[in-house]
C-alpha atoms as a PDB file:
ATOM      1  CA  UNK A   1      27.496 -43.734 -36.375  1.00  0.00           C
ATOM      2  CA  UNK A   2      27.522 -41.726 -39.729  1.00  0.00           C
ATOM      3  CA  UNK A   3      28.724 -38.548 -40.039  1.00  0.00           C
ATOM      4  CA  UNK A   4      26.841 -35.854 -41.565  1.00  0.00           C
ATOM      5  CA  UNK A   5      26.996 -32.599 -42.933  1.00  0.00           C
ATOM      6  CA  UNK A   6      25.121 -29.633 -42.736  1.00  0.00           C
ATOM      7  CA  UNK A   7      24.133 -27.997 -45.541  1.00  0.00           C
ATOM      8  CA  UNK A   8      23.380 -24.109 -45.711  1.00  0.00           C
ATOM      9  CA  UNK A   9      22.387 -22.379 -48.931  1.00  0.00           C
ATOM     10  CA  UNK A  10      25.438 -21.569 -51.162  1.00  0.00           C
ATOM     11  CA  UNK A  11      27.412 -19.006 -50.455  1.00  0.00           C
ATOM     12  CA  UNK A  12      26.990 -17.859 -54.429  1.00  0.00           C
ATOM     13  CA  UNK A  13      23.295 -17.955 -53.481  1.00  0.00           C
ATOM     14  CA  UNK A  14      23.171 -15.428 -51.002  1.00  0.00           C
ATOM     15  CA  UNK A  15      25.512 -13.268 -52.588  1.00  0.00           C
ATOM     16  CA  UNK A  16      23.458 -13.019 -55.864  1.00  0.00           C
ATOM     17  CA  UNK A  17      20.559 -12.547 -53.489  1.00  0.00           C
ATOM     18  CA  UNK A  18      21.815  -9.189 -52.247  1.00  0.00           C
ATOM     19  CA  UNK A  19      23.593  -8.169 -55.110  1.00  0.00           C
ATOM     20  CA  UNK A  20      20.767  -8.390 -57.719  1.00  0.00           C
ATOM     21  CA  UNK A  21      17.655  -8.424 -55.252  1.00  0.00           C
ATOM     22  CA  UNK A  22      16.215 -11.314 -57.310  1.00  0.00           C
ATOM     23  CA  UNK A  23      15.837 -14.701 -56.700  1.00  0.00           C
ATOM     24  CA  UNK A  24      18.442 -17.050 -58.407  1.00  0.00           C
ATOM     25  CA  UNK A  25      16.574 -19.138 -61.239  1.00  0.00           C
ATOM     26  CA  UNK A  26      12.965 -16.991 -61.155  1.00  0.00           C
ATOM     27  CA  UNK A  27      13.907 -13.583 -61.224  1.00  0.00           C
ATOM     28  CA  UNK A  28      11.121 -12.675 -58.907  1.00  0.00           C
ATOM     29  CA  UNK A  29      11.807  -9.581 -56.368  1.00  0.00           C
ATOM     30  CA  UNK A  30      13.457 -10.065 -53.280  1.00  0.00           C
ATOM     31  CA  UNK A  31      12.130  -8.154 -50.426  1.00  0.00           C
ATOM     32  CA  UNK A  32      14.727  -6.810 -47.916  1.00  0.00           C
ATOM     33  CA  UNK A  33      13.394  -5.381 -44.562  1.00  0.00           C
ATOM     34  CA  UNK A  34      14.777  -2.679 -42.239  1.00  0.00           C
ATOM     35  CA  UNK A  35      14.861  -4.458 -39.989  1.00  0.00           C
ATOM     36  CA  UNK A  36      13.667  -7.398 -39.450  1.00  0.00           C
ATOM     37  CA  UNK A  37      10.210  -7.496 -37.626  1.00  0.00           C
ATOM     38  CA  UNK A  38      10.383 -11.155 -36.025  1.00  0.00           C
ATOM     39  CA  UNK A  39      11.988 -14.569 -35.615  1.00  0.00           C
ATOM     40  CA  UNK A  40      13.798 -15.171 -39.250  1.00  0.00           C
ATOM     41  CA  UNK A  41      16.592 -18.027 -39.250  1.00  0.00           C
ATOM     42  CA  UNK A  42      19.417 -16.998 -41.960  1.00  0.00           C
ATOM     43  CA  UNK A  43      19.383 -20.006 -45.039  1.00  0.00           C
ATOM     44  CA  UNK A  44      22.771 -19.187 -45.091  1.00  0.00           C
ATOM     45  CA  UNK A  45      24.860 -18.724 -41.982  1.00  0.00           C
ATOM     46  CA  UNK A  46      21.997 -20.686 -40.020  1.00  0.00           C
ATOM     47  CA  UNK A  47      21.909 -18.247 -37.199  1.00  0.00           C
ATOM     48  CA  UNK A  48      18.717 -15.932 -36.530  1.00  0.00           C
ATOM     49  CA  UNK A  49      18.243 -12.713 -37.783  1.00  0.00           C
ATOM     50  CA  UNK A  50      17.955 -10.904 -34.583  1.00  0.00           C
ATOM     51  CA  UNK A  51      14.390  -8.870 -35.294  1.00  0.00           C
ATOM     52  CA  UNK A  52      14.376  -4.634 -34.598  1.00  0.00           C
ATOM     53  CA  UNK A  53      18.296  -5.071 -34.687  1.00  0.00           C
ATOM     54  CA  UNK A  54      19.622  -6.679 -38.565  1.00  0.00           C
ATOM     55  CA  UNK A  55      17.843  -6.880 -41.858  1.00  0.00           C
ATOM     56  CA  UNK A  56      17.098  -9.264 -43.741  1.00  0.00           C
ATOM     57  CA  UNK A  57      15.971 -10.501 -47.113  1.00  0.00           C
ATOM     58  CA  UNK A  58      13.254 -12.793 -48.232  1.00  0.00           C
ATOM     59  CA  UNK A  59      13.344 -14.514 -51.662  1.00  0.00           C
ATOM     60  CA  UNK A  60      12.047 -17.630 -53.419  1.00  0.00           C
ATOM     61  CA  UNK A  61      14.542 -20.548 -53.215  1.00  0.00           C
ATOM     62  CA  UNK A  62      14.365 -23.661 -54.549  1.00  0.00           C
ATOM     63  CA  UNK A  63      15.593 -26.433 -51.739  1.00  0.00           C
ATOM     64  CA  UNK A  64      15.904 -29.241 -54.270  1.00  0.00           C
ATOM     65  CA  UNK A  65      17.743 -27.377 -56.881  1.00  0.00           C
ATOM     66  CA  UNK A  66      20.901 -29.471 -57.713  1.00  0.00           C
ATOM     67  CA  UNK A  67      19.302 -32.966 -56.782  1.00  0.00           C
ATOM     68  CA  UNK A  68      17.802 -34.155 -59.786  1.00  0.00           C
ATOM     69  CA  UNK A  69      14.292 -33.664 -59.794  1.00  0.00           C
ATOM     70  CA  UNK A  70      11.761 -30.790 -60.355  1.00  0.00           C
ATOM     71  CA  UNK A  71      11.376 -27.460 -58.337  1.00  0.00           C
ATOM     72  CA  UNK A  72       9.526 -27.189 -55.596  1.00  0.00           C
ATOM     73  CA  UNK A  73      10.255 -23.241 -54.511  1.00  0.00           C
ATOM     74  CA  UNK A  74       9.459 -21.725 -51.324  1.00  0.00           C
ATOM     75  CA  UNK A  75      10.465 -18.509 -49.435  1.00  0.00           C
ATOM     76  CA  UNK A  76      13.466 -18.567 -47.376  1.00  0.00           C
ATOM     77  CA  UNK A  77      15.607 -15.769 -45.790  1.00  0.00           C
ATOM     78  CA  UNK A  78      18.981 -14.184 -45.396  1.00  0.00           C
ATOM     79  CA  UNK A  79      21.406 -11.802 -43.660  1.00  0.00           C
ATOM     80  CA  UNK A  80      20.758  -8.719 -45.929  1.00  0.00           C
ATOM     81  CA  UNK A  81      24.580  -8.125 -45.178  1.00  0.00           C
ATOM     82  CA  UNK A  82      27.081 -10.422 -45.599  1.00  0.00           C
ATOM     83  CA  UNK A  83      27.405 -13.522 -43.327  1.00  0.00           C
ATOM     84  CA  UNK A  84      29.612 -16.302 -43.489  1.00  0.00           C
ATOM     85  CA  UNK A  85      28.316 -19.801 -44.370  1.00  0.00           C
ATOM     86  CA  UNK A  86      27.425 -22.542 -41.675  1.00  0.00           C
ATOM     87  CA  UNK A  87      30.363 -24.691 -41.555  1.00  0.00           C
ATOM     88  CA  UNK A  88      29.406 -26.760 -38.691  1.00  0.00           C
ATOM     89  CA  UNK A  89      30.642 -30.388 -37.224  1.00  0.00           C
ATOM     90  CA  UNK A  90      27.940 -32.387 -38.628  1.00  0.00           C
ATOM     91  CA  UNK A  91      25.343 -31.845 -35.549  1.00  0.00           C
ATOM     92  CA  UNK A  92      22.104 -29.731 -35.675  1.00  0.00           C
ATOM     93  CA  UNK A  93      23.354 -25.615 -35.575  1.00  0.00           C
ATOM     94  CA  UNK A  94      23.198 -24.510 -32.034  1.00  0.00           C
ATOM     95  CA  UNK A  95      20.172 -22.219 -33.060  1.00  0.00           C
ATOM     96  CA  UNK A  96      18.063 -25.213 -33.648  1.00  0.00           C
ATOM     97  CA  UNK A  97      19.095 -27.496 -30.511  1.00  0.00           C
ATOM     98  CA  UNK A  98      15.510 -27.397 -28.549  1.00  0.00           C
ATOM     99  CA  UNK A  99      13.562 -26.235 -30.727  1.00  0.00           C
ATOM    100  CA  UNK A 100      10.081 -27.976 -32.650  1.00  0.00           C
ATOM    101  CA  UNK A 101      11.427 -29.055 -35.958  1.00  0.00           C
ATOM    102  CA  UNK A 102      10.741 -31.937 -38.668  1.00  0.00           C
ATOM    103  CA  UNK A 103      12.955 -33.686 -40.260  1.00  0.00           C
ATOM    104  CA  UNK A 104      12.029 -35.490 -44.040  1.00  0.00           C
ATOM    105  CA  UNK A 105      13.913 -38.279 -45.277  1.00  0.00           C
ATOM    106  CA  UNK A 106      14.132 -38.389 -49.323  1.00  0.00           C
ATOM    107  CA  UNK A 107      15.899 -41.013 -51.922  1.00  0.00           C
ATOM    108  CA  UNK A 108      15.915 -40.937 -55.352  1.00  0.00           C
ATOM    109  CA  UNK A 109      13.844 -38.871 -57.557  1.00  0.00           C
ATOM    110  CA  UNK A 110      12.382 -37.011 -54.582  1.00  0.00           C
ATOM    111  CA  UNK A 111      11.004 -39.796 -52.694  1.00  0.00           C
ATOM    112  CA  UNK A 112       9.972 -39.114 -49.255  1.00  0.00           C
ATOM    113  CA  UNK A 113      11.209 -42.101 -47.362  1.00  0.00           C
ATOM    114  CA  UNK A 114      10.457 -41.448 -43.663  1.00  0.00           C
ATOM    115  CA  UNK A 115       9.896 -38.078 -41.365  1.00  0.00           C
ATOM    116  CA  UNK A 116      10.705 -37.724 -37.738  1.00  0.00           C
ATOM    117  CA  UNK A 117       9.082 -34.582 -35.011  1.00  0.00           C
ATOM    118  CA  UNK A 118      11.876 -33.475 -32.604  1.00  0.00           C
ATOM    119  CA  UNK A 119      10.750 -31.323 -29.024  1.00  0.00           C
ATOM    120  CA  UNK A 120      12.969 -30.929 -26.924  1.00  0.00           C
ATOM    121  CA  UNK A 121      16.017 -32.852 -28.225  1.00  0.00           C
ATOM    122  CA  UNK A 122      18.930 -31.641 -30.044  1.00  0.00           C
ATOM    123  CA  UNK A 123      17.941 -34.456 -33.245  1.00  0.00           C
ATOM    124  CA  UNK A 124      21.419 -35.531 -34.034  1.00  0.00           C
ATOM    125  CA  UNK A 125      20.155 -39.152 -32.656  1.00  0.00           C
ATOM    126  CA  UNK A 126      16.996 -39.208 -34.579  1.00  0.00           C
ATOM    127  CA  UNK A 127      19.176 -37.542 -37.827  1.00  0.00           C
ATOM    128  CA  UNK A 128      21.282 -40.935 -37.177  1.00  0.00           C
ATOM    129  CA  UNK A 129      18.136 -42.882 -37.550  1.00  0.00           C
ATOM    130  CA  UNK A 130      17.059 -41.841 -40.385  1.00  0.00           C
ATOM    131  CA  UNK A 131      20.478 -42.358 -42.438  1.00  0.00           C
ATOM    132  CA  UNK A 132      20.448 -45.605 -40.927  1.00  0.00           C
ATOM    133  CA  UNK A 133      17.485 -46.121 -43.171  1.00  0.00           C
ATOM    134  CA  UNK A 134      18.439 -48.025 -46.501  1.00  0.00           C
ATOM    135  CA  UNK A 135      18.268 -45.693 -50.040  1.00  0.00           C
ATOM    136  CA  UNK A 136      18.086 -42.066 -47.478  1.00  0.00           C
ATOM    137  CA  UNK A 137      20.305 -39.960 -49.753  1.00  0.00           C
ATOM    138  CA  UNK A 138      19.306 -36.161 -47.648  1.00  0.00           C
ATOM    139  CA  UNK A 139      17.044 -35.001 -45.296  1.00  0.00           C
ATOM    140  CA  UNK A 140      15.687 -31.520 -44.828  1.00  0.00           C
ATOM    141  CA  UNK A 141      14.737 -30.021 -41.589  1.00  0.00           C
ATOM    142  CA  UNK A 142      11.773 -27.683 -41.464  1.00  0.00           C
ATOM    143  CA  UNK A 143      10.127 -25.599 -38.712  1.00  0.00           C
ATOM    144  CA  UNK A 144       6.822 -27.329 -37.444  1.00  0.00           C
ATOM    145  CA  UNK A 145       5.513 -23.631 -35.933  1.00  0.00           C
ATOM    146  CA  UNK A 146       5.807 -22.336 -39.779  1.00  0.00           C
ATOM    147  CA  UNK A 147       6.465 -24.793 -41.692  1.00  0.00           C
ATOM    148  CA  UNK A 148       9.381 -23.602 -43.513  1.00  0.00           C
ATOM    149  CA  UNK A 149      12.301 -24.974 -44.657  1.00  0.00           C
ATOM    150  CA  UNK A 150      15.496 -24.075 -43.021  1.00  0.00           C
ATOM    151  CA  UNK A 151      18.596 -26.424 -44.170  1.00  0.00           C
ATOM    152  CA  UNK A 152      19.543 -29.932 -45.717  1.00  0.00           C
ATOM    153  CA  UNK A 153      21.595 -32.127 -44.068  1.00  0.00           C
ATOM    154  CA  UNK A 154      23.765 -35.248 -46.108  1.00  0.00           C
ATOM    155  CA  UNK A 155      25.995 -37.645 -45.382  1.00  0.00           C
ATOM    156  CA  UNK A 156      29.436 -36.537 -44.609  1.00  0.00           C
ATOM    157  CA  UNK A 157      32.638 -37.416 -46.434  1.00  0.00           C
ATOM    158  CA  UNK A 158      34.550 -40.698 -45.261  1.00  0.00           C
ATOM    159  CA  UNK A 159      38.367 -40.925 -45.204  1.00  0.00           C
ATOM    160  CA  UNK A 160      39.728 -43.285 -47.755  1.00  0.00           C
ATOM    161  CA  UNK A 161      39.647 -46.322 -45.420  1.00  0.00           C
ATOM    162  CA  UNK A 162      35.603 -46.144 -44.907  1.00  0.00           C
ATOM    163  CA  UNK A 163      35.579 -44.450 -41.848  1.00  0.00           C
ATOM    164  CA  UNK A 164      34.620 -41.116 -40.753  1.00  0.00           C
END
């Protein structure tokens, strides 16, 4: 079985985010509402922004910067106060166990390599099969109602001896 690792946006990320009210690498406005009017999962701490209760803020991210190969920004949101960072055990956040979500397999340079629906399963076991898949190097999981990405998930670290 390989472990894996969730992986939220930066903590740098969302801290710029609310500090400047831009978004990193465009510039563009961030919006920040008060409070939140619906369903909004955090980028960052990977929990959902409970709507008429916490704010949040919505700003263009880029979900591939880092790997190597061109933008491809979309809107994403956060906390609009400070949250701490997902640090999970390599399975799906607790928020996302049950619900209608997609998961894209990519390689090199971007190239999609395989996608799996999950309803009504927590996905770590289809998550395994697609790492099981030769040249996978990530997958992100997106929300099939909206469409959105939400987080990245990589392989995990091995000790020294191979194992997990």
């Amino acid at each position: 079985m390989q472990n894996l690792k969730i992986v939220p946006i930066p903590t740098a990320v969302a801290a710029n985010v609310r500090a400047t009210m831009k978004a990193p690498m465009y510039g563009f406005p961030a919006h920040r509402e008060h409070p939140a009017a619906g369903r909004a999962p955090c980028r960052h701490c990977l929990k959902l922004i409970r709507p008429q209760v916490e704010e949040l803020i919505l700003f263009t991210h880029d979900a591939f910067h880092g790997l190597g190969v061109e933008p491809l920004p979309g809107p994403v949101y956060i906390h609009a106060e400070f949250c701490r960072a997902f640090a999970g055990n390599g399975h799906l956040p607790e928020e996302y166990v049950g619900q209608q979500l997609r998961f894209e397999a990519f390689g090199e340079n971007r190239a999609r390599l395989g996608e799996k629906r999950v309803e009504g399963t927590d996905g770590d076991e289809l998550l395994q099969e697609l790492f099981e898949q030769p040249g996978v190097r990530y997958v992100h999981v997106r929300s099939t109602t909206a469409g959105c990405y939400l987080f990245r998930v990589e392989r995990g670290e091995t000790n020294g001896n191979g194992c997990s």
